[in-house]
N, C-alpha and C. Protein backbone atom coordinates (compact mmCIF):
# COMPACT_ATOMS: atom_id res chain seq x y z
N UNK A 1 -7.53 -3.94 -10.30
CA UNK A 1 -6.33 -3.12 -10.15
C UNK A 1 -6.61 -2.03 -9.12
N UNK A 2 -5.69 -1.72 -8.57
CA UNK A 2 -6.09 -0.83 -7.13
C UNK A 2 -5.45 0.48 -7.58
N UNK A 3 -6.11 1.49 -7.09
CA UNK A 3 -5.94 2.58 -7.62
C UNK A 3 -4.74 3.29 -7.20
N UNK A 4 -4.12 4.36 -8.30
CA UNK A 4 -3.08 4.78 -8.60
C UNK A 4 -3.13 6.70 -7.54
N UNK A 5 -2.68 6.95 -6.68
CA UNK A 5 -2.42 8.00 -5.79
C UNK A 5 -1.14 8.74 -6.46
N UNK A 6 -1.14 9.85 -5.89
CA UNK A 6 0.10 10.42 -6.44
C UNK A 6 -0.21 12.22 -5.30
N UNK A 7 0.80 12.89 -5.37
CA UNK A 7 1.25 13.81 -4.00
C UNK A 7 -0.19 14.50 -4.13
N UNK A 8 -0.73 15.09 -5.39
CA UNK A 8 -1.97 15.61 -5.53
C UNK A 8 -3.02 14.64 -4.84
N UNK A 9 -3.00 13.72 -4.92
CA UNK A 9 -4.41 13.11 -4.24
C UNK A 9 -4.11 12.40 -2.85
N UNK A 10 -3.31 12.30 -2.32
CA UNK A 10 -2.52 11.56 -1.27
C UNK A 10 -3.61 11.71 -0.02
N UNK A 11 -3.23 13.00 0.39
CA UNK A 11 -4.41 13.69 1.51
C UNK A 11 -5.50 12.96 1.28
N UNK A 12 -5.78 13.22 0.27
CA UNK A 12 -7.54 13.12 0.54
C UNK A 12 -7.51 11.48 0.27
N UNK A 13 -7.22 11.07 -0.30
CA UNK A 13 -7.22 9.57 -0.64
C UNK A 13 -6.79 8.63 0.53
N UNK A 14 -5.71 8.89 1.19
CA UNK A 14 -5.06 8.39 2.26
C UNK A 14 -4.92 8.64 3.38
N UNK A 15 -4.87 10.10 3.77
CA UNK A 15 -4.54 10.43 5.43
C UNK A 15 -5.85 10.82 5.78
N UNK A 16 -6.73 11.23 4.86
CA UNK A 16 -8.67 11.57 4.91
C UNK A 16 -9.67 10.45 5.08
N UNK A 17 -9.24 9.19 4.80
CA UNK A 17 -9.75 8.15 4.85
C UNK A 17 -10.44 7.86 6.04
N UNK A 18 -11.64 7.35 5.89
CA UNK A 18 -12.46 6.93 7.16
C UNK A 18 -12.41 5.41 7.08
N UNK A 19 -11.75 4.55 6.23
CA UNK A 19 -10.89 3.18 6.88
C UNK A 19 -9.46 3.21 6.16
N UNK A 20 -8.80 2.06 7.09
CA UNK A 20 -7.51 2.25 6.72
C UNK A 20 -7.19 1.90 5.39
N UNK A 21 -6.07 2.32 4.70
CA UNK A 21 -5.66 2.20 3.78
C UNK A 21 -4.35 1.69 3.75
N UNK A 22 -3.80 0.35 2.78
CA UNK A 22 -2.80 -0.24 2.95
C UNK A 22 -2.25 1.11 1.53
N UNK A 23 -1.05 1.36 1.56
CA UNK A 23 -0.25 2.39 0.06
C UNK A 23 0.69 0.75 -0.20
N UNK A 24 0.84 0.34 -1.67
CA UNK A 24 1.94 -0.09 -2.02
C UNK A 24 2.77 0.61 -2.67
N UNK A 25 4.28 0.92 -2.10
CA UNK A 25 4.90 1.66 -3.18
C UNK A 25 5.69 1.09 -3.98
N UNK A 26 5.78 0.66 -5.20
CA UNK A 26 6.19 0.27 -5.66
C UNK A 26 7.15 1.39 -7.27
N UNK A 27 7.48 0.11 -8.39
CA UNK A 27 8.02 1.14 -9.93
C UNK A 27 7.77 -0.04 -10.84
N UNK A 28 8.01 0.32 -11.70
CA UNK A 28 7.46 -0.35 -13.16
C UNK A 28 8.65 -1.41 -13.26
N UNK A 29 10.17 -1.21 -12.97
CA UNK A 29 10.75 -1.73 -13.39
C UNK A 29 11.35 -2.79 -12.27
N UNK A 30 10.40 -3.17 -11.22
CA UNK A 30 11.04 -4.02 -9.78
C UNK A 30 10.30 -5.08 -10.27
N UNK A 31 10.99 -6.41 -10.45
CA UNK A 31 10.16 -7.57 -10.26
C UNK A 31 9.18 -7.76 -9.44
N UNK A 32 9.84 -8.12 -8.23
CA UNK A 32 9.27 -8.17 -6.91
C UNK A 32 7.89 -7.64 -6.93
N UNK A 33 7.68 -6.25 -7.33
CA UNK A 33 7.10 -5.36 -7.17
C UNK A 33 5.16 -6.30 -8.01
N UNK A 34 5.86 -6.33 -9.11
CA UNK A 34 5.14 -7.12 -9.96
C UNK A 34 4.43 -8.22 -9.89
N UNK A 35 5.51 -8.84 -8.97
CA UNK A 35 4.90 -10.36 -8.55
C UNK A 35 3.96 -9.81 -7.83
N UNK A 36 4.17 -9.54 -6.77
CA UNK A 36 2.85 -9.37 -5.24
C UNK A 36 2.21 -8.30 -5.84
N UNK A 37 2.41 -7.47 -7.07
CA UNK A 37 0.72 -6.28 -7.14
C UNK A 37 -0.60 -7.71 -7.43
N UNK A 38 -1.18 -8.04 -8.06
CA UNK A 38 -1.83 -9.27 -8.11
C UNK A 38 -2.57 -9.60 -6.61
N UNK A 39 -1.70 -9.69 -5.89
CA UNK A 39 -1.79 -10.91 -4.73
C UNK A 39 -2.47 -9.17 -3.70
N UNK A 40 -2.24 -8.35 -3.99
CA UNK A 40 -2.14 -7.05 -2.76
C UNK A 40 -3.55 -6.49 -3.46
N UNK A 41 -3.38 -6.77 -4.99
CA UNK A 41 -5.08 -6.29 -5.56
C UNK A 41 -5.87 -6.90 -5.21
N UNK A 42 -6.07 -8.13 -5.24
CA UNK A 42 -6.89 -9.15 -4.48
C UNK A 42 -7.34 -9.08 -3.05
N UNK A 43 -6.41 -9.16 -2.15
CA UNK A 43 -6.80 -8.89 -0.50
C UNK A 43 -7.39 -7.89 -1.09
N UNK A 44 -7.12 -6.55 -1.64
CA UNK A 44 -7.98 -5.36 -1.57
C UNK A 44 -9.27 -5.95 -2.14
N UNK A 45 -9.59 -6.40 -2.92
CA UNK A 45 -10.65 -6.86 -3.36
C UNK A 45 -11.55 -7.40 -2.41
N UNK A 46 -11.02 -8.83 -1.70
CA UNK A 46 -11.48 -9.30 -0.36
C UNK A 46 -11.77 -9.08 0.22
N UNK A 47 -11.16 -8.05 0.67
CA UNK A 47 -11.43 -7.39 2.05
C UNK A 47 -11.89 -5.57 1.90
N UNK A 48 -12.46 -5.00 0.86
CA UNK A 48 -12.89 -3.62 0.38
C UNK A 48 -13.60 -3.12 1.15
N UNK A 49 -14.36 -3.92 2.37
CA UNK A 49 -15.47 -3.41 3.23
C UNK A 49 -13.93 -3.04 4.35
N UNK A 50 -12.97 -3.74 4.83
CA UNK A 50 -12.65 -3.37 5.93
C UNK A 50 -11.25 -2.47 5.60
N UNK A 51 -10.68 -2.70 4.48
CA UNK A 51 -9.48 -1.55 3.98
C UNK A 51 -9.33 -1.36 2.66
N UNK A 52 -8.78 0.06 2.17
CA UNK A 52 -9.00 0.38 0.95
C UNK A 52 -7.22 0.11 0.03
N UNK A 53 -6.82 -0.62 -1.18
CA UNK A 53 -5.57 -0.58 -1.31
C UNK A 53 -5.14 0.26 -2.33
N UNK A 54 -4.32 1.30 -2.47
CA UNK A 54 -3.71 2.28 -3.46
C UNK A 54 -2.09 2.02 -3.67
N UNK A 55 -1.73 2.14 -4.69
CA UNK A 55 -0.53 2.11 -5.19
C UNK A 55 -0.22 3.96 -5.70
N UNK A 56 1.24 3.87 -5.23
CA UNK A 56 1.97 4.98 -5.23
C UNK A 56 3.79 4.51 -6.01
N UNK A 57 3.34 4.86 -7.51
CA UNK A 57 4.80 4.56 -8.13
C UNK A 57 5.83 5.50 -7.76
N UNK A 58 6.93 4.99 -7.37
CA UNK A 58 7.96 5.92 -6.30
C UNK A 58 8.63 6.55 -7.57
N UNK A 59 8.82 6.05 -8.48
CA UNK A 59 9.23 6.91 -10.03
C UNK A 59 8.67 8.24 -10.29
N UNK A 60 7.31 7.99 -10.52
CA UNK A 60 6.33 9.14 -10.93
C UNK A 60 6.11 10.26 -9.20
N UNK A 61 6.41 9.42 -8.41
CA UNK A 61 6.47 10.48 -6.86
C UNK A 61 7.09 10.65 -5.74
N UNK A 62 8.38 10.93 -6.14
CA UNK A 62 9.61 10.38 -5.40
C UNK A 62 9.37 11.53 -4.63
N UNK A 63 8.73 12.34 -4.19
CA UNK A 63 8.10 13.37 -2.97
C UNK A 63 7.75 12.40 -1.84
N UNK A 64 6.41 11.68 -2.03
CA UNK A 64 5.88 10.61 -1.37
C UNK A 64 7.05 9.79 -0.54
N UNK A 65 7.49 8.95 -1.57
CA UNK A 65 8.58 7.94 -1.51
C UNK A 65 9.35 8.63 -0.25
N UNK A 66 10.20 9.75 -0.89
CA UNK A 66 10.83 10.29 0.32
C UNK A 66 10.19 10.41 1.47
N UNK A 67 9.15 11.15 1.43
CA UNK A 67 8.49 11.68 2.41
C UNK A 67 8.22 10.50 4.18
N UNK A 68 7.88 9.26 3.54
CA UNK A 68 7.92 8.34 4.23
C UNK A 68 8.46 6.97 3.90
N UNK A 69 10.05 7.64 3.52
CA UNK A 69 11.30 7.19 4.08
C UNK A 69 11.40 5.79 2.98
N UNK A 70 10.81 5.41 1.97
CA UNK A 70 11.05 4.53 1.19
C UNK A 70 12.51 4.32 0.66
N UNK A 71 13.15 2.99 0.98
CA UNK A 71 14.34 2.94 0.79
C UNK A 71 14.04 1.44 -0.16
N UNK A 72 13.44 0.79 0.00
CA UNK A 72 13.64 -0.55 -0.72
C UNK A 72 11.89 -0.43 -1.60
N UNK A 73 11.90 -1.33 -2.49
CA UNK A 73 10.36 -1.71 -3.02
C UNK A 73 10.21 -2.88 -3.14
N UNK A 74 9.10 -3.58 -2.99
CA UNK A 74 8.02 -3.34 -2.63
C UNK A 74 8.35 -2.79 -1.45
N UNK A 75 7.53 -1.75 -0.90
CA UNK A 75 6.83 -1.36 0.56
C UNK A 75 5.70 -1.12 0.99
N UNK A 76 4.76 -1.58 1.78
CA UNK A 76 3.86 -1.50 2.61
C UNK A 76 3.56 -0.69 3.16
N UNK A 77 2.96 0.59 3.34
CA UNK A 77 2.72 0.93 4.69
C UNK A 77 0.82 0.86 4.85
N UNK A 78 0.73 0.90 6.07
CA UNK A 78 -0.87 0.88 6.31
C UNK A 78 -0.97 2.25 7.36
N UNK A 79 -2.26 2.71 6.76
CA UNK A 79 -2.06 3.84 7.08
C UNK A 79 -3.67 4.16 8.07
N UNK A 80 -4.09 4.38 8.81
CA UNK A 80 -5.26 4.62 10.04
C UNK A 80 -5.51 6.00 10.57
N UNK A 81 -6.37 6.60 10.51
CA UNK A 81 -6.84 8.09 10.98
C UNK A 81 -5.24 8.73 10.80
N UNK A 82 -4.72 8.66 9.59
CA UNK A 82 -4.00 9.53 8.90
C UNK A 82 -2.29 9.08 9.34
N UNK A 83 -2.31 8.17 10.23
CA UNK A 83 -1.21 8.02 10.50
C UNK A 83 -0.55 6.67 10.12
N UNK A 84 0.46 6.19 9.72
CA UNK A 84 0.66 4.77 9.67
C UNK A 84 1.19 4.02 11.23
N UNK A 85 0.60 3.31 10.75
CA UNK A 85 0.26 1.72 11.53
C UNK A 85 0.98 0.68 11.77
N UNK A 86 2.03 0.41 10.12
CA UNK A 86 2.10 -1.04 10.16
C UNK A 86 2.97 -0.55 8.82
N UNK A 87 3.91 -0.91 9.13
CA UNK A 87 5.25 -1.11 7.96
C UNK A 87 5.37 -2.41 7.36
N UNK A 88 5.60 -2.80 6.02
CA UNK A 88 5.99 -3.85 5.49
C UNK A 88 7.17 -3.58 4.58
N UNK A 89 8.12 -4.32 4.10
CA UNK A 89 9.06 -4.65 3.22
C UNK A 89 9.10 -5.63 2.53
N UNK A 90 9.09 -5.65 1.27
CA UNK A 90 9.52 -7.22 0.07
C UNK A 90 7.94 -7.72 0.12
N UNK A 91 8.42 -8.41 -0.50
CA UNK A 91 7.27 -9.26 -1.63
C UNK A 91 7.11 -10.30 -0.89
N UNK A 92 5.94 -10.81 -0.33
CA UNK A 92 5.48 -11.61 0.19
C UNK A 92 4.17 -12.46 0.06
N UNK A 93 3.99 -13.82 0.11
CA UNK A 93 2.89 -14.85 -0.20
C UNK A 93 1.86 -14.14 0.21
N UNK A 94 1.00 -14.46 -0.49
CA UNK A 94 -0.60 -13.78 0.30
C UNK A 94 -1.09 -14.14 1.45
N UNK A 95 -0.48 -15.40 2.01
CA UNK A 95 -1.13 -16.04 3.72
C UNK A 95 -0.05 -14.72 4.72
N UNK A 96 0.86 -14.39 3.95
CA UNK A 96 1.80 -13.56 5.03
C UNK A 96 1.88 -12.41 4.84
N UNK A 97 1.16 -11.99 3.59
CA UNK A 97 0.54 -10.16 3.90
C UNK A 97 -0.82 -10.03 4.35
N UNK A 98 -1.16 -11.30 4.61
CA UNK A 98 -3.00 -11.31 5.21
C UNK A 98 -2.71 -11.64 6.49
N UNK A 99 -1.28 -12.53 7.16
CA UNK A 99 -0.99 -12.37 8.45
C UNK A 99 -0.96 -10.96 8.90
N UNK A 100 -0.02 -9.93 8.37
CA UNK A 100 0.58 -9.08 8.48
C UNK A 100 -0.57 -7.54 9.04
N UNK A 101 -1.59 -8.27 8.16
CA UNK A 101 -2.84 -7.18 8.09
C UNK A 101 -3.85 -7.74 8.99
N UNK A 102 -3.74 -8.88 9.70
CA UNK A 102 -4.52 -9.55 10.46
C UNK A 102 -5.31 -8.83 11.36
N UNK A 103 -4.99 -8.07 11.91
CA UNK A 103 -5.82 -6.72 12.69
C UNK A 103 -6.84 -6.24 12.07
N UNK A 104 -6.35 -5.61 11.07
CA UNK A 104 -7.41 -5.06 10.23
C UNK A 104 -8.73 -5.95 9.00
N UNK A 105 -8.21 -7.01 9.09
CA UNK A 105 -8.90 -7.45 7.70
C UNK A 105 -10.32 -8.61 9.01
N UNK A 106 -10.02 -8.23 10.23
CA UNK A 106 -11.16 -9.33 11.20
C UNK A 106 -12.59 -8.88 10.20
């Protein structure tokens, strides 16, 4: 299970990071959301040497959420020397969030 961020640890967890970090934002009550945590814990697993994966429930931190513009869930963002990178939307197969991250996961 990939670890749980929230506005208190964000900084240091995410924009402090010395590799990139994919954020899923997701909520307890989105299918979608549910299906692909599994499939998004895993790549993190896989790939732990080249990016780190944290989940951010938009329920418990609708600061965050706002902050970078979350309108739908699941969302993606990947985030690199503090800045994001690489936007994703919806729930997607694992060959096409490992396309998606293909840069990063060489």
């Amino acid at each position: 299970m990939s670890k749980s961020v929230t506005t208190a640890t964000f900084e240091a967890e995410v924009l402090n990071s010395t590799k990139p970090v994919l954020v899923d934002f997701w909520a307890e009550w989105c299918g979608p959301c549910r299906a692909v945590s599994p499939i998004v814990d895993q790549i993190g697993e896989e790939n732990a040497d080249k990016i780190t994966v944290v989940k951010v429930n938009v329920d418990e931190e609708p600061e965050l959420a706002m902050k970078f513009g979350i309108t739908g869930i699941p969302a993606f963002k990947l985030f690199e020397n503090g800045k994001v990178v690489k936007d994703m939307v919806g729930a997607k197969p694992k060959f096409a969030l490992e396309q998606d991250l293909a840069d990063w996961l060489k």
